[in-house]
PDB file of N, CA and C in Angstrom:
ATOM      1  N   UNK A   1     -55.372  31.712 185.724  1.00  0.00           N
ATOM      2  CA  UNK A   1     -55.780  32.464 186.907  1.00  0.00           C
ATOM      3  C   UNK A   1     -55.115  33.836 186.908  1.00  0.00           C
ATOM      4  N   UNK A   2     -56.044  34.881 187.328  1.00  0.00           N
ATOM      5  CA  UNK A   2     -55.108  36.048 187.756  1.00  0.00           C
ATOM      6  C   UNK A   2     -54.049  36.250 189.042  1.00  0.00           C
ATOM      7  N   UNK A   3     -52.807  36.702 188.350  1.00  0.00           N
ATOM      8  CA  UNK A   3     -52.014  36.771 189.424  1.00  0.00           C
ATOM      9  C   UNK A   3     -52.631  36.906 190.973  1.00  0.00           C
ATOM     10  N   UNK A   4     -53.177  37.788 191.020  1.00  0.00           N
ATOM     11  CA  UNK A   4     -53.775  38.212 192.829  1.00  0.00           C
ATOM     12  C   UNK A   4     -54.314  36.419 192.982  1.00  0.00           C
ATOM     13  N   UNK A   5     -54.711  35.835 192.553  1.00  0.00           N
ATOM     14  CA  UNK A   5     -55.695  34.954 192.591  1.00  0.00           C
ATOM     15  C   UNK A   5     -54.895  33.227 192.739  1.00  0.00           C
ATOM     16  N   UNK A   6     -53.683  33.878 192.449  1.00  0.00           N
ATOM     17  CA  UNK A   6     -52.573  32.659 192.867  1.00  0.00           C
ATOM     18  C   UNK A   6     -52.294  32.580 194.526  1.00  0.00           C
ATOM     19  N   UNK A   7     -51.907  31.033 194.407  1.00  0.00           N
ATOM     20  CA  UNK A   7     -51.757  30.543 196.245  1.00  0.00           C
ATOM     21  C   UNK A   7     -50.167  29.951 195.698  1.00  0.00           C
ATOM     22  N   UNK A   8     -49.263  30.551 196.619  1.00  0.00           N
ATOM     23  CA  UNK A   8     -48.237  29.700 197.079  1.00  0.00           C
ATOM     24  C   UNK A   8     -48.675  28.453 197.375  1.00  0.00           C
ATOM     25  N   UNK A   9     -46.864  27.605 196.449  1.00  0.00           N
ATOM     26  CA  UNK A   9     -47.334  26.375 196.821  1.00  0.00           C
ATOM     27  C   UNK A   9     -45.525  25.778 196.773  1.00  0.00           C
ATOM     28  N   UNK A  10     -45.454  24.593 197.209  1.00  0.00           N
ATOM     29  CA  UNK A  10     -44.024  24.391 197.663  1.00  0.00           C
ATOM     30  C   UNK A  10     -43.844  22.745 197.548  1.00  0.00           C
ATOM     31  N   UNK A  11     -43.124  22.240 197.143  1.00  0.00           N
ATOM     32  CA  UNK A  11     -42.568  20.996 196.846  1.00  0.00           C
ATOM     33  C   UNK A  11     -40.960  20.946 197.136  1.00  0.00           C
ATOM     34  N   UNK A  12     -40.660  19.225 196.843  1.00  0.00           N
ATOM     35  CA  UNK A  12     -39.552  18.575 197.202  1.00  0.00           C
ATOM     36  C   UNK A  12     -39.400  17.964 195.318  1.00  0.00           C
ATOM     37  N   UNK A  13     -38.260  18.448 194.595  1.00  0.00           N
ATOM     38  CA  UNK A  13     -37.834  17.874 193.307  1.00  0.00           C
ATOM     39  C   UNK A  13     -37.306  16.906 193.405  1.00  0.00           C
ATOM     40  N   UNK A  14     -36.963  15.955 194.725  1.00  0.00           N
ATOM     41  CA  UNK A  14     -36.479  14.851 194.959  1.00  0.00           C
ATOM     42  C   UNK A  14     -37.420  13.867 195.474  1.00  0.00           C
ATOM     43  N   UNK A  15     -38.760  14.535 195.861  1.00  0.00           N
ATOM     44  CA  UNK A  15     -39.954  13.820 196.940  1.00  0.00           C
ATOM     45  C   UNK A  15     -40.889  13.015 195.825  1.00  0.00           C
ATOM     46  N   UNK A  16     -41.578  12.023 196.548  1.00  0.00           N
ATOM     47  CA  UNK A  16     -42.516  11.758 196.162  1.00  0.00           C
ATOM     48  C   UNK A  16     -42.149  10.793 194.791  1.00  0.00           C
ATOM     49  N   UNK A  17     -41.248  10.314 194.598  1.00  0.00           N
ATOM     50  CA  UNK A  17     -40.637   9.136 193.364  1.00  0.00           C
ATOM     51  C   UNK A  17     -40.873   8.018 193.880  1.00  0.00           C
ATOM     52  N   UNK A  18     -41.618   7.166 192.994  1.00  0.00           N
ATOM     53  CA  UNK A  18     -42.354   5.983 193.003  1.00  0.00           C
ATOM     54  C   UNK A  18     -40.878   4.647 193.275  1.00  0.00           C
ATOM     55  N   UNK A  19     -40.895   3.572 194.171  1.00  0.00           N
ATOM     56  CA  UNK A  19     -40.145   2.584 194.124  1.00  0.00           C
ATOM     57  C   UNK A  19     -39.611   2.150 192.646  1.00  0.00           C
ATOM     58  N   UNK A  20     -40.819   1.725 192.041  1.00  0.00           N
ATOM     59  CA  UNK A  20     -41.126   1.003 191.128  1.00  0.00           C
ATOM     60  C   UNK A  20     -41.403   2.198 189.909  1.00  0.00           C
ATOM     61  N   UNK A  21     -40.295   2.154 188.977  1.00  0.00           N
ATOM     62  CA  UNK A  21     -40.662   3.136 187.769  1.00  0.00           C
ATOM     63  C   UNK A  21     -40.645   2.622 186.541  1.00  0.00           C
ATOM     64  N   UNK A  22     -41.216   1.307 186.265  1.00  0.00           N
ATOM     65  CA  UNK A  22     -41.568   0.676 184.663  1.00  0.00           C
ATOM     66  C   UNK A  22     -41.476   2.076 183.627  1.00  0.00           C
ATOM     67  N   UNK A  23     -42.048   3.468 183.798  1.00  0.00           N
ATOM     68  CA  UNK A  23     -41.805   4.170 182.603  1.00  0.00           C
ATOM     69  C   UNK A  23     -41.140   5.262 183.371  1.00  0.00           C
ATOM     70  N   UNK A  24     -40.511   6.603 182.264  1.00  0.00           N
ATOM     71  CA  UNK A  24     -40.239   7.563 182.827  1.00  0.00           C
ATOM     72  C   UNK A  24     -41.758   8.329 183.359  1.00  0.00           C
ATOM     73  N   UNK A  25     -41.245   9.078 184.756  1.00  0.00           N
ATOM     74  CA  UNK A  25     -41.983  10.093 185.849  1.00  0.00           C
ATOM     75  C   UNK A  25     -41.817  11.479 184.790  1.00  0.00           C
ATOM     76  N   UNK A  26     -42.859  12.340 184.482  1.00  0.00           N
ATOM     77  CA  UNK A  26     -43.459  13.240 184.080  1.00  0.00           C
ATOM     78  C   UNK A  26     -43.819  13.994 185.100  1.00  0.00           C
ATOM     79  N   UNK A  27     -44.028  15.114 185.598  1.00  0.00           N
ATOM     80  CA  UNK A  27     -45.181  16.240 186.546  1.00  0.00           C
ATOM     81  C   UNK A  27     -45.246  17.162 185.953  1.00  0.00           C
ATOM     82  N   UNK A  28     -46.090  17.913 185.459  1.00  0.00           N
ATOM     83  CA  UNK A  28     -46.216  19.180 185.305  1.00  0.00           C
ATOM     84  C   UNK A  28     -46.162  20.115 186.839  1.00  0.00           C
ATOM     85  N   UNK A  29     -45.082  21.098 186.996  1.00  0.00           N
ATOM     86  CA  UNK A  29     -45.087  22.200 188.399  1.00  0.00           C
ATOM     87  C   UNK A  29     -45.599  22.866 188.354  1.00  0.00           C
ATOM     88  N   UNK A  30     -45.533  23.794 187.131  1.00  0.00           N
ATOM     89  CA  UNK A  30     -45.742  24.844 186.223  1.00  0.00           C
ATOM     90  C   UNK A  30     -46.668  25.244 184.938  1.00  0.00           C
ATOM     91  N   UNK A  31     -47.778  25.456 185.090  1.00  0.00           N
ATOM     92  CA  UNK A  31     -48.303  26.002 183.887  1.00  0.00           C
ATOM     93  C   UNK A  31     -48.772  27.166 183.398  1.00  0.00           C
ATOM     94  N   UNK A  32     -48.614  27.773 182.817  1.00  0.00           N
ATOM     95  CA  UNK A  32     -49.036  29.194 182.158  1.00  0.00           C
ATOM     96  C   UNK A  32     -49.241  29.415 180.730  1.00  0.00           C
ATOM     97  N   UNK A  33     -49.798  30.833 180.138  1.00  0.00           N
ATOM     98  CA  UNK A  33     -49.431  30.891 178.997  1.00  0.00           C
ATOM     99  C   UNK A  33     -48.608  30.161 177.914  1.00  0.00           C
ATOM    100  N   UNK A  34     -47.506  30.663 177.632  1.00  0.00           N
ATOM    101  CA  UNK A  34     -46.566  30.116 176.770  1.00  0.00           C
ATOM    102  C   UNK A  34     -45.657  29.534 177.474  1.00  0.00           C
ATOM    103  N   UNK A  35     -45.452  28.750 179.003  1.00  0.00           N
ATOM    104  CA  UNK A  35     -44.489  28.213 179.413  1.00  0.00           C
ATOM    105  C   UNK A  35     -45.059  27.278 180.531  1.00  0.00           C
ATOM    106  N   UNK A  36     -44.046  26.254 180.537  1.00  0.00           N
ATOM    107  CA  UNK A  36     -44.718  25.007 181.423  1.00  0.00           C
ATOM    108  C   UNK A  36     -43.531  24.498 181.766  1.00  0.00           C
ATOM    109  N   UNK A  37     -43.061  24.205 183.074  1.00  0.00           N
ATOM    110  CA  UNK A  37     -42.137  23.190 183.978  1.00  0.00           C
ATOM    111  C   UNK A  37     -42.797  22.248 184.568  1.00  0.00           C
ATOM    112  N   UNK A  38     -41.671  20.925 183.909  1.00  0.00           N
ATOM    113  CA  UNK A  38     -42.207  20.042 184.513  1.00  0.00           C
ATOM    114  C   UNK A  38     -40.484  18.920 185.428  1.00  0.00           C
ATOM    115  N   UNK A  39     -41.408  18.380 185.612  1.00  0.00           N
ATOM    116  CA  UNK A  39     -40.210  17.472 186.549  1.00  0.00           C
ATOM    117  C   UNK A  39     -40.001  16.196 185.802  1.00  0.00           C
ATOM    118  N   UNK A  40     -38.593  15.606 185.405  1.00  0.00           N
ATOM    119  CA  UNK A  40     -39.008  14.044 184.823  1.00  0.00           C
ATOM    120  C   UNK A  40     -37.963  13.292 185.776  1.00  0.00           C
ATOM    121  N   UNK A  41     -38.408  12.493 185.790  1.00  0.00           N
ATOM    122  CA  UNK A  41     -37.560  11.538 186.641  1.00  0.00           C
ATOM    123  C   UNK A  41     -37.362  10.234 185.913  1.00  0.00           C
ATOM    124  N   UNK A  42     -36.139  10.059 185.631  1.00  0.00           N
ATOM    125  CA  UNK A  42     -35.783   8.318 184.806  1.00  0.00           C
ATOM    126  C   UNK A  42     -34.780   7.741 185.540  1.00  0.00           C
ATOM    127  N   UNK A  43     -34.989   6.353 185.562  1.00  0.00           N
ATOM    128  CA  UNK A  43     -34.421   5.464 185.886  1.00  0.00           C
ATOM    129  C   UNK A  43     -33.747   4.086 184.874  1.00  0.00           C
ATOM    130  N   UNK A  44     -32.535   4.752 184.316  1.00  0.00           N
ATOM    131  CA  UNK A  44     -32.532   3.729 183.025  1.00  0.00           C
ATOM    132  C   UNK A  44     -32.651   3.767 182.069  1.00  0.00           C
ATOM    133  N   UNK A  45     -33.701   4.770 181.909  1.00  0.00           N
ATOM    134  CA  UNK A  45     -34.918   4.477 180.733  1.00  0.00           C
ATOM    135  C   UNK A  45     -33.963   5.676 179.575  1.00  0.00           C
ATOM    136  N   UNK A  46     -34.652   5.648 178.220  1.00  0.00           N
ATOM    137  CA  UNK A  46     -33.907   5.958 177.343  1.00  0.00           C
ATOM    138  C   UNK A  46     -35.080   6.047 175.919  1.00  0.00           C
ATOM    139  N   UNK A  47     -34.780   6.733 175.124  1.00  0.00           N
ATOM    140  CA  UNK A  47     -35.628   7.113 173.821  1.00  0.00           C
ATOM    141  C   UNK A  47     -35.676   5.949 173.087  1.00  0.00           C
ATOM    142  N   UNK A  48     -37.428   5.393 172.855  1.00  0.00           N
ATOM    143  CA  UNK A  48     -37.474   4.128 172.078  1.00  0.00           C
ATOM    144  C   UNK A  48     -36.515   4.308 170.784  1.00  0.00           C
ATOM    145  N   UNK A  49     -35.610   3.043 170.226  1.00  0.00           N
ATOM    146  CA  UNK A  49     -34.942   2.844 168.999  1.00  0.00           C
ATOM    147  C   UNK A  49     -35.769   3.656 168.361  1.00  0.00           C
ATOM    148  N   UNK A  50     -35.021   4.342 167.416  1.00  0.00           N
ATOM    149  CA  UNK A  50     -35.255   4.888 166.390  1.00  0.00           C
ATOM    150  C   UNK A  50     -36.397   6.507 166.383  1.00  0.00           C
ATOM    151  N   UNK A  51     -36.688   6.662 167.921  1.00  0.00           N
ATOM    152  CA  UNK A  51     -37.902   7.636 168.469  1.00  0.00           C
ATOM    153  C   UNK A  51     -36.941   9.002 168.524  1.00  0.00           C
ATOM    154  N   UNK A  52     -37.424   9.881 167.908  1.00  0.00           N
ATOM    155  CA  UNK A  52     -37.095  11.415 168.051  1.00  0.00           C
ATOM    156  C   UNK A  52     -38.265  12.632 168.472  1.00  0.00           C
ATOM    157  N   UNK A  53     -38.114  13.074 169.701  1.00  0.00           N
ATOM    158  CA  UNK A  53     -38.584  14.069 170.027  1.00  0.00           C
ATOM    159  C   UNK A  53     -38.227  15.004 169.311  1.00  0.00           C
ATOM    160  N   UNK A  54     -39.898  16.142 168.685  1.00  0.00           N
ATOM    161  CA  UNK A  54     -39.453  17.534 167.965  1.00  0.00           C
ATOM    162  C   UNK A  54     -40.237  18.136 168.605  1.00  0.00           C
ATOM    163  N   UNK A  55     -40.149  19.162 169.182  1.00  0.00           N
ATOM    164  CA  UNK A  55     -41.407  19.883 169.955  1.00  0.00           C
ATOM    165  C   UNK A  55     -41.431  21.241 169.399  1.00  0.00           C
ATOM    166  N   UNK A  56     -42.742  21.962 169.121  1.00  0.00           N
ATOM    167  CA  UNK A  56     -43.210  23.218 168.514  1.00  0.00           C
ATOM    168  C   UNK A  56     -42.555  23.938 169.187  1.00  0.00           C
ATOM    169  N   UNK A  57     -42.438  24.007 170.764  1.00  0.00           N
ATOM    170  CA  UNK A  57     -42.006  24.718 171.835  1.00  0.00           C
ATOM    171  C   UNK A  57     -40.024  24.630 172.139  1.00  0.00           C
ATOM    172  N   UNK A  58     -39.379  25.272 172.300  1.00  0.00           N
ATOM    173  CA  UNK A  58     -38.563  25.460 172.658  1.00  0.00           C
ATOM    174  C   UNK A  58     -38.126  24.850 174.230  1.00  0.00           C
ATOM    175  N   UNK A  59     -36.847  23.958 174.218  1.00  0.00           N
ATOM    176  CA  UNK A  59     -37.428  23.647 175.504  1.00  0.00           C
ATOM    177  C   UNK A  59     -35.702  23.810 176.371  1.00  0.00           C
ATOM    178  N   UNK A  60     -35.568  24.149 177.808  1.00  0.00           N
ATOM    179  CA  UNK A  60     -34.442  24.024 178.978  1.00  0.00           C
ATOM    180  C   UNK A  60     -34.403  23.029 179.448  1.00  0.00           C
ATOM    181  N   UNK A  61     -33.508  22.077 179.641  1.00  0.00           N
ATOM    182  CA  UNK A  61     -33.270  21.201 180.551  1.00  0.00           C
ATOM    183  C   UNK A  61     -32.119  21.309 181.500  1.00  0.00           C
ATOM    184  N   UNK A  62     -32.360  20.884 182.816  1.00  0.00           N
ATOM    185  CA  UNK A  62     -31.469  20.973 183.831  1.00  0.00           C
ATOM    186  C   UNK A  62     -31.595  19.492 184.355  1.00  0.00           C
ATOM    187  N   UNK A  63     -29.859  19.529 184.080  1.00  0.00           N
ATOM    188  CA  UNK A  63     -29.885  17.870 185.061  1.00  0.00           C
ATOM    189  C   UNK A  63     -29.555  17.915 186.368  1.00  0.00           C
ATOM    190  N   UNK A  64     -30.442  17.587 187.043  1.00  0.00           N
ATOM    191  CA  UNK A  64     -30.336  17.873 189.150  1.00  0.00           C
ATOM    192  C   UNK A  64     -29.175  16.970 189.140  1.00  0.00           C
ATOM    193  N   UNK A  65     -29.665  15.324 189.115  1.00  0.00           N
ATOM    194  CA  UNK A  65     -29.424  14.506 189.596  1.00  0.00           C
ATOM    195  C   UNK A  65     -29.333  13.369 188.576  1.00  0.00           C
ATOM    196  N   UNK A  66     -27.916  12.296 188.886  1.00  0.00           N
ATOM    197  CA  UNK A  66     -28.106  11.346 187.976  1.00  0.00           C
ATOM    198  C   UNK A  66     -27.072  11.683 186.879  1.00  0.00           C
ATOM    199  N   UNK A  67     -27.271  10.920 185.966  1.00  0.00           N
ATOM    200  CA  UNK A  67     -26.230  11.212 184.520  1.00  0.00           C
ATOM    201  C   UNK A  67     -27.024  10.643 183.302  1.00  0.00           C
ATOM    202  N   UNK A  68     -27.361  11.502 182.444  1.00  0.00           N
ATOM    203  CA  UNK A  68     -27.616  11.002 180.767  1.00  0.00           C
ATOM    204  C   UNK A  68     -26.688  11.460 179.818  1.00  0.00           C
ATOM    205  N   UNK A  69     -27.469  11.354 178.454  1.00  0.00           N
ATOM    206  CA  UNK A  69     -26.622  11.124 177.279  1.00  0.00           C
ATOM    207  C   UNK A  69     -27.655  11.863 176.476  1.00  0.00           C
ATOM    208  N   UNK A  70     -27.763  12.853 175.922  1.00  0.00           N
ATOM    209  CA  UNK A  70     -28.751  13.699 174.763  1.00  0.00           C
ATOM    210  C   UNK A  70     -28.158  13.382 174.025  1.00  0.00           C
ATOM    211  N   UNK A  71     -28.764  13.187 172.708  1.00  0.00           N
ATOM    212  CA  UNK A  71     -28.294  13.522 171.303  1.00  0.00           C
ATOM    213  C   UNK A  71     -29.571  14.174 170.752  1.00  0.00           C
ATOM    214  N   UNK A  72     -28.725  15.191 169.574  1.00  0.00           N
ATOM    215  CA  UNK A  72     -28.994  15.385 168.667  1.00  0.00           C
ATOM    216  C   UNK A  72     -29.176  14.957 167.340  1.00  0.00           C
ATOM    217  N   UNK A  73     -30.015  14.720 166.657  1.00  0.00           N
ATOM    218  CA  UNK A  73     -30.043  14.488 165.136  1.00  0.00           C
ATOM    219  C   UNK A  73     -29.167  14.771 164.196  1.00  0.00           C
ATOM    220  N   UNK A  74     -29.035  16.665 164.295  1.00  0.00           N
ATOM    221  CA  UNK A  74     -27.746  16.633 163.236  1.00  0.00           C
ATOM    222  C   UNK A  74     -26.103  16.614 163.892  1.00  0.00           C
ATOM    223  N   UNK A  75     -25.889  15.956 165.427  1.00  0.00           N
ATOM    224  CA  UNK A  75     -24.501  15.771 165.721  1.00  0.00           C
ATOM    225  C   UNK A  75     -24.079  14.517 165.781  1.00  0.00           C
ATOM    226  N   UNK A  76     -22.592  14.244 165.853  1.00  0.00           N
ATOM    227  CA  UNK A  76     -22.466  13.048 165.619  1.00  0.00           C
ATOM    228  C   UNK A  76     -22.465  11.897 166.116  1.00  0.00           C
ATOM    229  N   UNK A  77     -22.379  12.964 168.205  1.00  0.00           N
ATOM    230  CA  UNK A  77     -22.155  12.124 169.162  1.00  0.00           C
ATOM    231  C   UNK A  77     -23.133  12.485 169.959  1.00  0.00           C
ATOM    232  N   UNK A  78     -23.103  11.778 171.077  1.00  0.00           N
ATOM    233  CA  UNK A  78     -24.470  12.323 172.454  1.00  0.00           C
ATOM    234  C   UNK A  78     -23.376  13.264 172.918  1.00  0.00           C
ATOM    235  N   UNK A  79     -24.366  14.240 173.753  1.00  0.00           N
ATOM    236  CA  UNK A  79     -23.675  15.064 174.628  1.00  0.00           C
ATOM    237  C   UNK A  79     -23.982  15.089 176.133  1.00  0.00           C
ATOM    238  N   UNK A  80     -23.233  14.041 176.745  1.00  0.00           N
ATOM    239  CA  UNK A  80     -22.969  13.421 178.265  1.00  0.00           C
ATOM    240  C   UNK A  80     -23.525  14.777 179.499  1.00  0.00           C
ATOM    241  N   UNK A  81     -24.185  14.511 180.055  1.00  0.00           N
ATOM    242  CA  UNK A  81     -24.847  15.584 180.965  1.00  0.00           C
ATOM    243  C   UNK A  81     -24.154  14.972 182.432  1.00  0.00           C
ATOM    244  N   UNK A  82     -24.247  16.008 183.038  1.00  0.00           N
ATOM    245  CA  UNK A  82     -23.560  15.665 184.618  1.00  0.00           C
ATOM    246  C   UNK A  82     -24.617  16.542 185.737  1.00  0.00           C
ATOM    247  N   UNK A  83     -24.392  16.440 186.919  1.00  0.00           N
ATOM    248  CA  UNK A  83     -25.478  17.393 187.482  1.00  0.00           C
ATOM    249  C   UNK A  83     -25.312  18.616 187.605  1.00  0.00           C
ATOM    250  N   UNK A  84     -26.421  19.536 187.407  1.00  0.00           N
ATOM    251  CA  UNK A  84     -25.819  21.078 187.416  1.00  0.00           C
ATOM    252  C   UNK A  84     -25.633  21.564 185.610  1.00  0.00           C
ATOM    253  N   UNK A  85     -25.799  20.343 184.433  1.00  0.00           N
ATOM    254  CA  UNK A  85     -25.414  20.573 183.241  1.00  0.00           C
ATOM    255  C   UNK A  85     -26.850  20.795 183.196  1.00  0.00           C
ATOM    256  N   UNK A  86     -27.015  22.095 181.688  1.00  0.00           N
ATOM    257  CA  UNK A  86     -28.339  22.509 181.257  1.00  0.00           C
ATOM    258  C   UNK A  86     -28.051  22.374 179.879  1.00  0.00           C
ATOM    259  N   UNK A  87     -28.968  22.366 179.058  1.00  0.00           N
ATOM    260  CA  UNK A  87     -29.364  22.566 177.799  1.00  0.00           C
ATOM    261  C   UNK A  87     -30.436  22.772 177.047  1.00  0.00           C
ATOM    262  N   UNK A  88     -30.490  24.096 176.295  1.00  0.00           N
ATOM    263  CA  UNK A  88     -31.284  25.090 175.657  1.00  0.00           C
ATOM    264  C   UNK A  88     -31.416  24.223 174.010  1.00  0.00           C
ATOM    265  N   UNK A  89     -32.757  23.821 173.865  1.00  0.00           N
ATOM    266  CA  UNK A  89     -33.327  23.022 172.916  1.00  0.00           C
ATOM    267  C   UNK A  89     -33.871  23.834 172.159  1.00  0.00           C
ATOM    268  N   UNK A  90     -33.584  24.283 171.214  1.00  0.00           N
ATOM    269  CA  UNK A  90     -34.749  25.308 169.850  1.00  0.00           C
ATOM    270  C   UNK A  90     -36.045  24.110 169.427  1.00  0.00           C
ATOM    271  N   UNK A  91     -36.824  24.848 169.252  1.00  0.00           N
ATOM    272  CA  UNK A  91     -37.991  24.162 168.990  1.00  0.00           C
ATOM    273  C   UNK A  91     -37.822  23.933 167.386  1.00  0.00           C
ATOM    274  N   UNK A  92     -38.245  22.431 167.243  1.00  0.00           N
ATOM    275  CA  UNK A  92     -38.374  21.245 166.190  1.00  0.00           C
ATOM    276  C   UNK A  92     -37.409  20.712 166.207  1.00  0.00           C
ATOM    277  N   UNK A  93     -35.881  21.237 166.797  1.00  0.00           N
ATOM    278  CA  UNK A  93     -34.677  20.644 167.214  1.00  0.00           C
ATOM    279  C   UNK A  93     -34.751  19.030 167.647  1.00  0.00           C
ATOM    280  N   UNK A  94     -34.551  17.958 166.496  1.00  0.00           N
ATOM    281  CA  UNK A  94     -34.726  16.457 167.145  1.00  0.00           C
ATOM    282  C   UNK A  94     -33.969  16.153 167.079  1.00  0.00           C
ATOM    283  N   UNK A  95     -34.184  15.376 169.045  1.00  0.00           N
ATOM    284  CA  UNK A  95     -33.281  14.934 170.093  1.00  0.00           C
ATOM    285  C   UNK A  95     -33.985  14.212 170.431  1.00  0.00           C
ATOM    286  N   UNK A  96     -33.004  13.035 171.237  1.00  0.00           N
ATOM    287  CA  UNK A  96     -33.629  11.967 171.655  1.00  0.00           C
ATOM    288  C   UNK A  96     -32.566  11.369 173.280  1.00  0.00           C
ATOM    289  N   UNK A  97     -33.012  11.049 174.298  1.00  0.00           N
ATOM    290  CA  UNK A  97     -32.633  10.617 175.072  1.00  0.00           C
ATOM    291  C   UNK A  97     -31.482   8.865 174.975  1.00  0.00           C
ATOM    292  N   UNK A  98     -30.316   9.215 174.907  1.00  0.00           N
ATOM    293  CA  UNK A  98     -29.355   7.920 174.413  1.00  0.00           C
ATOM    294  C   UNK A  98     -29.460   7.006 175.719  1.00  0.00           C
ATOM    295  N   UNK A  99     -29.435   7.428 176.983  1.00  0.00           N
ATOM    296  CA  UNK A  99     -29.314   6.752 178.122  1.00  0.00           C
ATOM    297  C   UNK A  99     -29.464   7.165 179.420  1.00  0.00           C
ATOM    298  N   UNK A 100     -29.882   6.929 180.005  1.00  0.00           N
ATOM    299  CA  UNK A 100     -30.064   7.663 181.932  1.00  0.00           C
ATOM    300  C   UNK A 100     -29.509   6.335 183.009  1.00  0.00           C
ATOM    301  N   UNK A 101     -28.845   6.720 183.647  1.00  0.00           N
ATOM    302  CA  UNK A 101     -28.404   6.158 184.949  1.00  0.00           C
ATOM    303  C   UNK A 101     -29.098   5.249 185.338  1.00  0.00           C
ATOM    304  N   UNK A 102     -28.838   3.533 184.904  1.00  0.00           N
ATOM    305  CA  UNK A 102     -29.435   2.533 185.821  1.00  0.00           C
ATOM    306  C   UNK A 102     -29.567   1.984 186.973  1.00  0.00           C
ATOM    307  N   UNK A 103     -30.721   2.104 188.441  1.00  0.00           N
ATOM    308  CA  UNK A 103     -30.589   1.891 188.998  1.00  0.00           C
ATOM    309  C   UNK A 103     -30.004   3.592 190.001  1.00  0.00           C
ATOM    310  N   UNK A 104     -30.628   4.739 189.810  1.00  0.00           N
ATOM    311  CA  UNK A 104     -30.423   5.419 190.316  1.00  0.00           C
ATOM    312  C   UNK A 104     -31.156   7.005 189.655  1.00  0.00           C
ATOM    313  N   UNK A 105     -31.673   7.350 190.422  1.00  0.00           N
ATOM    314  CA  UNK A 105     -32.994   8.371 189.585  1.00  0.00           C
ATOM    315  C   UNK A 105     -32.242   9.739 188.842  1.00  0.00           C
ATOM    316  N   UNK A 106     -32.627  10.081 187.842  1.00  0.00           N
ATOM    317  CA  UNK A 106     -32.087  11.272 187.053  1.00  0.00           C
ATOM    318  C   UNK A 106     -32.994  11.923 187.171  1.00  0.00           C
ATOM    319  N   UNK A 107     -32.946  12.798 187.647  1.00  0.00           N
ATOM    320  CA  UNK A 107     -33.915  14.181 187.937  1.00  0.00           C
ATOM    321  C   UNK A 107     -33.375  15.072 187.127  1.00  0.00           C
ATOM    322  N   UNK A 108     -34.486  15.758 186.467  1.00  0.00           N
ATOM    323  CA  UNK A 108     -34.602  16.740 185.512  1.00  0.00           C
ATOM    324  C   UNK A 108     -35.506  18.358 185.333  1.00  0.00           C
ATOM    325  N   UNK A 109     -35.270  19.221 185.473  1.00  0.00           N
ATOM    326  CA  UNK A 109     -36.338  19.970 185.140  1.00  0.00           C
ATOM    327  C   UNK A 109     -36.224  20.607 183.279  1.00  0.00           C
ATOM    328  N   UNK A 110     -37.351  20.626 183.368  1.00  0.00           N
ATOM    329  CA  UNK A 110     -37.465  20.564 181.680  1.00  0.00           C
ATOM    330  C   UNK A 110     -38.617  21.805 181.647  1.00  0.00           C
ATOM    331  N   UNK A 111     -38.041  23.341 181.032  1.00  0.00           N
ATOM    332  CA  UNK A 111     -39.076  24.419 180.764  1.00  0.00           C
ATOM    333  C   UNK A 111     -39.212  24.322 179.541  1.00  0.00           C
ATOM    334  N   UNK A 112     -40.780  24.509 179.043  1.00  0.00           N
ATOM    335  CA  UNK A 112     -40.994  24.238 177.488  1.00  0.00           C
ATOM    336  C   UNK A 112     -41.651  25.862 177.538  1.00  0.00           C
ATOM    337  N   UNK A 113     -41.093  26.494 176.220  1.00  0.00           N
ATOM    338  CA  UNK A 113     -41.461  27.939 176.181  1.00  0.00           C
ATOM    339  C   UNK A 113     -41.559  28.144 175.077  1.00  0.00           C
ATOM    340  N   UNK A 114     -42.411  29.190 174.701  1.00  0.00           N
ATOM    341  CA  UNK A 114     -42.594  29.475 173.213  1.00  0.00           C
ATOM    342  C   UNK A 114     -41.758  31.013 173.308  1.00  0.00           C
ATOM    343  N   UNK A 115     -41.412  31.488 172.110  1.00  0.00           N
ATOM    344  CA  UNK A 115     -40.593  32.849 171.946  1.00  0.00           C
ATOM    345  C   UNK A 115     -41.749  33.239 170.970  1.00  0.00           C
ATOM    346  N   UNK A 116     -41.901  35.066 171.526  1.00  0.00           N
ATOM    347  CA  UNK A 116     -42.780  35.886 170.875  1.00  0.00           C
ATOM    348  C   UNK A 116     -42.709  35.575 169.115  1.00  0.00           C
ATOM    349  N   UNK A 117     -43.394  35.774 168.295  1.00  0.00           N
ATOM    350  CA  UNK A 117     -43.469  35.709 166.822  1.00  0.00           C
ATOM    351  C   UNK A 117     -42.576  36.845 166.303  1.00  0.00           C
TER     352      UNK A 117
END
């Protein structure tokens, strides 16, 4: 859409989380060009054995709420997130989610961006 042609719009990053979360919560907030925010919300949940995320895109994460465990592929250990902790992902960089807070929601915002060529 063209800018003029955008409507304000307004949400709660804590609202609207399901009782019942059998998988991790996904939203897209944000979409544009080369960049997209989305919201994830986990409960527990954690990167299938042996599953590594690589994404073309470059990606930010901010932990609101909750506590996980990132790792990286080439480090040796996870790197423990707290709320208010961010981390800047280079794209194809594989990482995988070690653990999220059972029994209590980890809120996340996650910007996936591409950098000019």
């Amino acid at each position: 859409k063209a800018q003029s042609d955008m409507k304000a719009t307004v949400g709660n990053i804590f609202a609207n989380v399901p009782g019942d979360l059998p998988e991790e919560l996904t939203e897209v907030l944000i979409s544009a060009r080369e960049v997209t925010l989305e919201r994830i919300v986990s409960r527990g949940h954690a990167s299938p054995p042996g599953f590594w995320y690589e994404d073309e895109r470059a990606e930010c994460v901010l932990l609101l709420s909750g506590s996980a465990a990132l790792r990286f592929e080439d480090e040796p250990a996870a790197r423990e997130l707290s709320p208010g902790d961010w981390v800047n992902i280079p794209a194809r960089a594989r990482h995988r989610v070690e653990r999220t807070e059972p029994g209590k929601d980890t809120v996340w915002l996650a910007l996936y961006y591409r950098l000019p060529a």
